[in-house]
Protein backbone atom coordinates (compact mmCIF):
# COMPACT_ATOMS: atom_id res chain seq x y z
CA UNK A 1 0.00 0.00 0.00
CA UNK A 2 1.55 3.03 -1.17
CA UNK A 3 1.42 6.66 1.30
CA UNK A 4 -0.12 9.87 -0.38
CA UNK A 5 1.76 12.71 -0.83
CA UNK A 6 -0.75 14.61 0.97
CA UNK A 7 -0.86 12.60 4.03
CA UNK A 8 2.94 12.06 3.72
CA UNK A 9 2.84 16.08 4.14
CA UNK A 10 0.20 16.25 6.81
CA UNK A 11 2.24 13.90 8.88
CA UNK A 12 5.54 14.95 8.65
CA UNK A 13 4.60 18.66 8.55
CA UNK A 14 3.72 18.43 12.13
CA UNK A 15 7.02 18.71 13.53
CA UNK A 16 9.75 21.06 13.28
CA UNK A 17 11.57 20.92 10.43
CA UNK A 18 8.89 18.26 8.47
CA UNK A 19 8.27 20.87 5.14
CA UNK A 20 12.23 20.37 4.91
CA UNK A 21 12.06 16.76 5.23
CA UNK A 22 8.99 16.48 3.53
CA UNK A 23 10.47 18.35 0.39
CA UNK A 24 13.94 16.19 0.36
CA UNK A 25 11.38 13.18 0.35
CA UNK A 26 9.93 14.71 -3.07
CA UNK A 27 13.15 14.94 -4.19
CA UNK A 28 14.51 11.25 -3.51
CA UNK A 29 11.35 10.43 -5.30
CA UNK A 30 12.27 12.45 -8.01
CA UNK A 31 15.62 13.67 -7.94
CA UNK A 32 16.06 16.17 -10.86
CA UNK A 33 14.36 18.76 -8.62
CA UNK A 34 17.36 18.54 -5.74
CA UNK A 35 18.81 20.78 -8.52
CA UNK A 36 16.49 23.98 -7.26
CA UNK A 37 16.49 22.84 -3.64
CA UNK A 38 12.84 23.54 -3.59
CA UNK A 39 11.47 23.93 0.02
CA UNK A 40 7.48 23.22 0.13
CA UNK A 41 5.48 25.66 2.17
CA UNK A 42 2.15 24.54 1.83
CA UNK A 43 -0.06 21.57 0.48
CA UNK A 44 -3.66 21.18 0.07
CA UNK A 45 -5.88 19.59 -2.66
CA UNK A 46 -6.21 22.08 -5.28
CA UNK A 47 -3.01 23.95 -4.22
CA UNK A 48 0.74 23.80 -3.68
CA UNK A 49 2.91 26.52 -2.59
CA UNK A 50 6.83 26.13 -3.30
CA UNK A 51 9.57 28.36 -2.80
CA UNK A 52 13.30 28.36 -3.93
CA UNK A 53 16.14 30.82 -2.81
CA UNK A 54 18.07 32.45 -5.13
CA UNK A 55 21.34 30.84 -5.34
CA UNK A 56 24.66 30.41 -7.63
CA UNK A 57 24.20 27.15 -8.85
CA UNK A 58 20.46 28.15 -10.29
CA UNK A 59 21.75 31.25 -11.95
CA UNK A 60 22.12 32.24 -15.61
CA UNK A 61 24.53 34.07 -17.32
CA UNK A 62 23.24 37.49 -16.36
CA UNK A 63 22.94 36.41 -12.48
CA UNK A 64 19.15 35.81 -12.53
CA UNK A 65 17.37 32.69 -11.73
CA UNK A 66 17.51 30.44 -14.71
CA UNK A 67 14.39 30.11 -17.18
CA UNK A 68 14.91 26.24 -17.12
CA UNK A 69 14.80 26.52 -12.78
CA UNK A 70 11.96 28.53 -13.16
CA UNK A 71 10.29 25.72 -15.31
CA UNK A 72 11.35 23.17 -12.64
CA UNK A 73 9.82 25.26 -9.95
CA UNK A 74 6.88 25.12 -12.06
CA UNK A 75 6.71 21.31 -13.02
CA UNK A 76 7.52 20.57 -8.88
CA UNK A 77 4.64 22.33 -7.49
CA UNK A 78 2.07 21.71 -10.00
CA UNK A 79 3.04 17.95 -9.86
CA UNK A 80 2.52 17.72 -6.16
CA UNK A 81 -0.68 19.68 -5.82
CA UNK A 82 -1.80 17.19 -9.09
CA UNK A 83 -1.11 14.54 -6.81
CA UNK A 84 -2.55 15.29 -3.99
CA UNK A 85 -5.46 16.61 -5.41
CA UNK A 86 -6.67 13.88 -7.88
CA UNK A 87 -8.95 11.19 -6.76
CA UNK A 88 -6.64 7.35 -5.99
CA UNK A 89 -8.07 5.93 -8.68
CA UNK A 90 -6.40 8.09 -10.90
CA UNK A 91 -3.08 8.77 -11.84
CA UNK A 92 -1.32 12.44 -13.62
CA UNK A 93 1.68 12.93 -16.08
CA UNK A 94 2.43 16.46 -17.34
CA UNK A 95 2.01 16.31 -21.22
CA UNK A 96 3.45 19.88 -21.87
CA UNK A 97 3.68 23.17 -20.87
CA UNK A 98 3.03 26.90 -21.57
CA UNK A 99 5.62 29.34 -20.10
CA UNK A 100 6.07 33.26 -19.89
CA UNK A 101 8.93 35.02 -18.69
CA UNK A 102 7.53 38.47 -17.29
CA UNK A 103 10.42 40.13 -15.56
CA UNK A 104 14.20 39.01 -14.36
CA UNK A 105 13.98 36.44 -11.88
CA UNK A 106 15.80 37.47 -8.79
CA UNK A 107 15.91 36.84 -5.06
CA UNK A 108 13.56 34.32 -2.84
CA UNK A 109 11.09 32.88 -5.34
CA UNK A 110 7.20 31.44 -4.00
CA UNK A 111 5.55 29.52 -6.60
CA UNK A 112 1.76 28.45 -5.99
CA UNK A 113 0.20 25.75 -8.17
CA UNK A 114 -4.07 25.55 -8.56
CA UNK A 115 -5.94 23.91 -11.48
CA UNK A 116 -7.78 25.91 -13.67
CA UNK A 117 -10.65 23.66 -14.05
CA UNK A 118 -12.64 21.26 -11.36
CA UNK A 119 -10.89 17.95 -10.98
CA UNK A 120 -13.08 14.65 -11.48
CA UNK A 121 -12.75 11.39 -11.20
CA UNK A 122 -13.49 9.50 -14.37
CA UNK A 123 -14.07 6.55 -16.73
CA UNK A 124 -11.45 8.05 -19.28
CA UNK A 125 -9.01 10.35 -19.46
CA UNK A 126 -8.83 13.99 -19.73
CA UNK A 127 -6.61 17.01 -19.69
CA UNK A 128 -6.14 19.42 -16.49
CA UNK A 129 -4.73 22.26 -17.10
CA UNK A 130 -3.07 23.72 -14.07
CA UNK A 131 -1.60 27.07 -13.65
CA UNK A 132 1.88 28.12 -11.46
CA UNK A 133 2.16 31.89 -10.79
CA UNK A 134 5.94 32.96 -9.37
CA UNK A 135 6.24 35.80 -7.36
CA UNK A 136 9.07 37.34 -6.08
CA UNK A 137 9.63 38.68 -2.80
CA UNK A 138 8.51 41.74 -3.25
CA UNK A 139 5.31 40.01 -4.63
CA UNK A 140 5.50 40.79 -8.51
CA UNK A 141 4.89 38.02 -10.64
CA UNK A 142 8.00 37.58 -12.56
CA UNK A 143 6.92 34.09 -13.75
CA UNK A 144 4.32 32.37 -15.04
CA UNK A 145 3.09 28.93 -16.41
CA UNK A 146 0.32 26.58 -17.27
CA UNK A 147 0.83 23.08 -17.64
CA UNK A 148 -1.40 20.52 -19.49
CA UNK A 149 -1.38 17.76 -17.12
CA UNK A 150 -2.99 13.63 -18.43
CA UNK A 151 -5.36 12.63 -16.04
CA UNK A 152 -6.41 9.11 -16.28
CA UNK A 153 -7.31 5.86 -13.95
CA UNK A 154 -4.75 3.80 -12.76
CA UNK A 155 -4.92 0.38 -14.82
């Protein structure tokens, strides 16, 4: 029997230090997002909140936060609130994505997943679209993206 993610994140969230632990779990589940050191702030079905510091190793050539961490930050949180919104019997897998770069990326960067449309359970499969807004800290939007996510059952 396989753990949510969202009770996975209600239990570990309880103690101190569980949103770091939670989000390193994430990333040993998949680990291509260790590369943003995403921390996540907040989980509920039909939203995910993730934020990322600004750091070196993320940066691009003009010391900004790279487009490509930016779509990672993106892909992270819309994945987990997918997950832990969607009924068991289904299952999610992004099928492509929409992205626009509205102003240079720079310091401590919140990104909050929600789906754009009502999420179901059904007999087939269907596409839900999910939009990530990132803000910086000043609480511009300097990012945005919607991502066309396959919702289907499990098999």
């Amino acid at each position: 029997m396989s753990v949510s993610v969202l009770s996975l994140y209600r239990r570990l969230t309880r103690w101190p230090a569980g949103h770091w632990l939670f989000s390193r779990a994430v990333c040993f589940k998949a680990p291509y997002f260790a590369t943003i050191a995403p921390l996540v702030v907040s989980l509920a079905p039909g939203r995910c909140e993730v934020r990322i510091h600004d750091r070196r190793r993320v940066h691009n050539h003009i010391g900004t936060v790279h487009a490509i961490a930016l779509c990672n930050l993106a892909e992270l949180s819309a994945g987990i609130m997918t997950d832990a919104t969607i009924p068991a019997s289904m299952r999610w897998i992004p099928k492509g994505m929409t992205v626009e770069y509205l102003k240079k990326a720079v310091g401590t960067l919140h990104g909050v997943a929600t789906p754009d449309i009502a999420v179901v359970e059904a007999a087939n499969g269907y596409d839900l679209p999910v939009s990530v807004a990132v803000t910086d800290a000043a609480g511009d939007t300097v990012f945005r993206a919607r991502i066309a996510m396959w919702v289907s059952p499990k098999r």
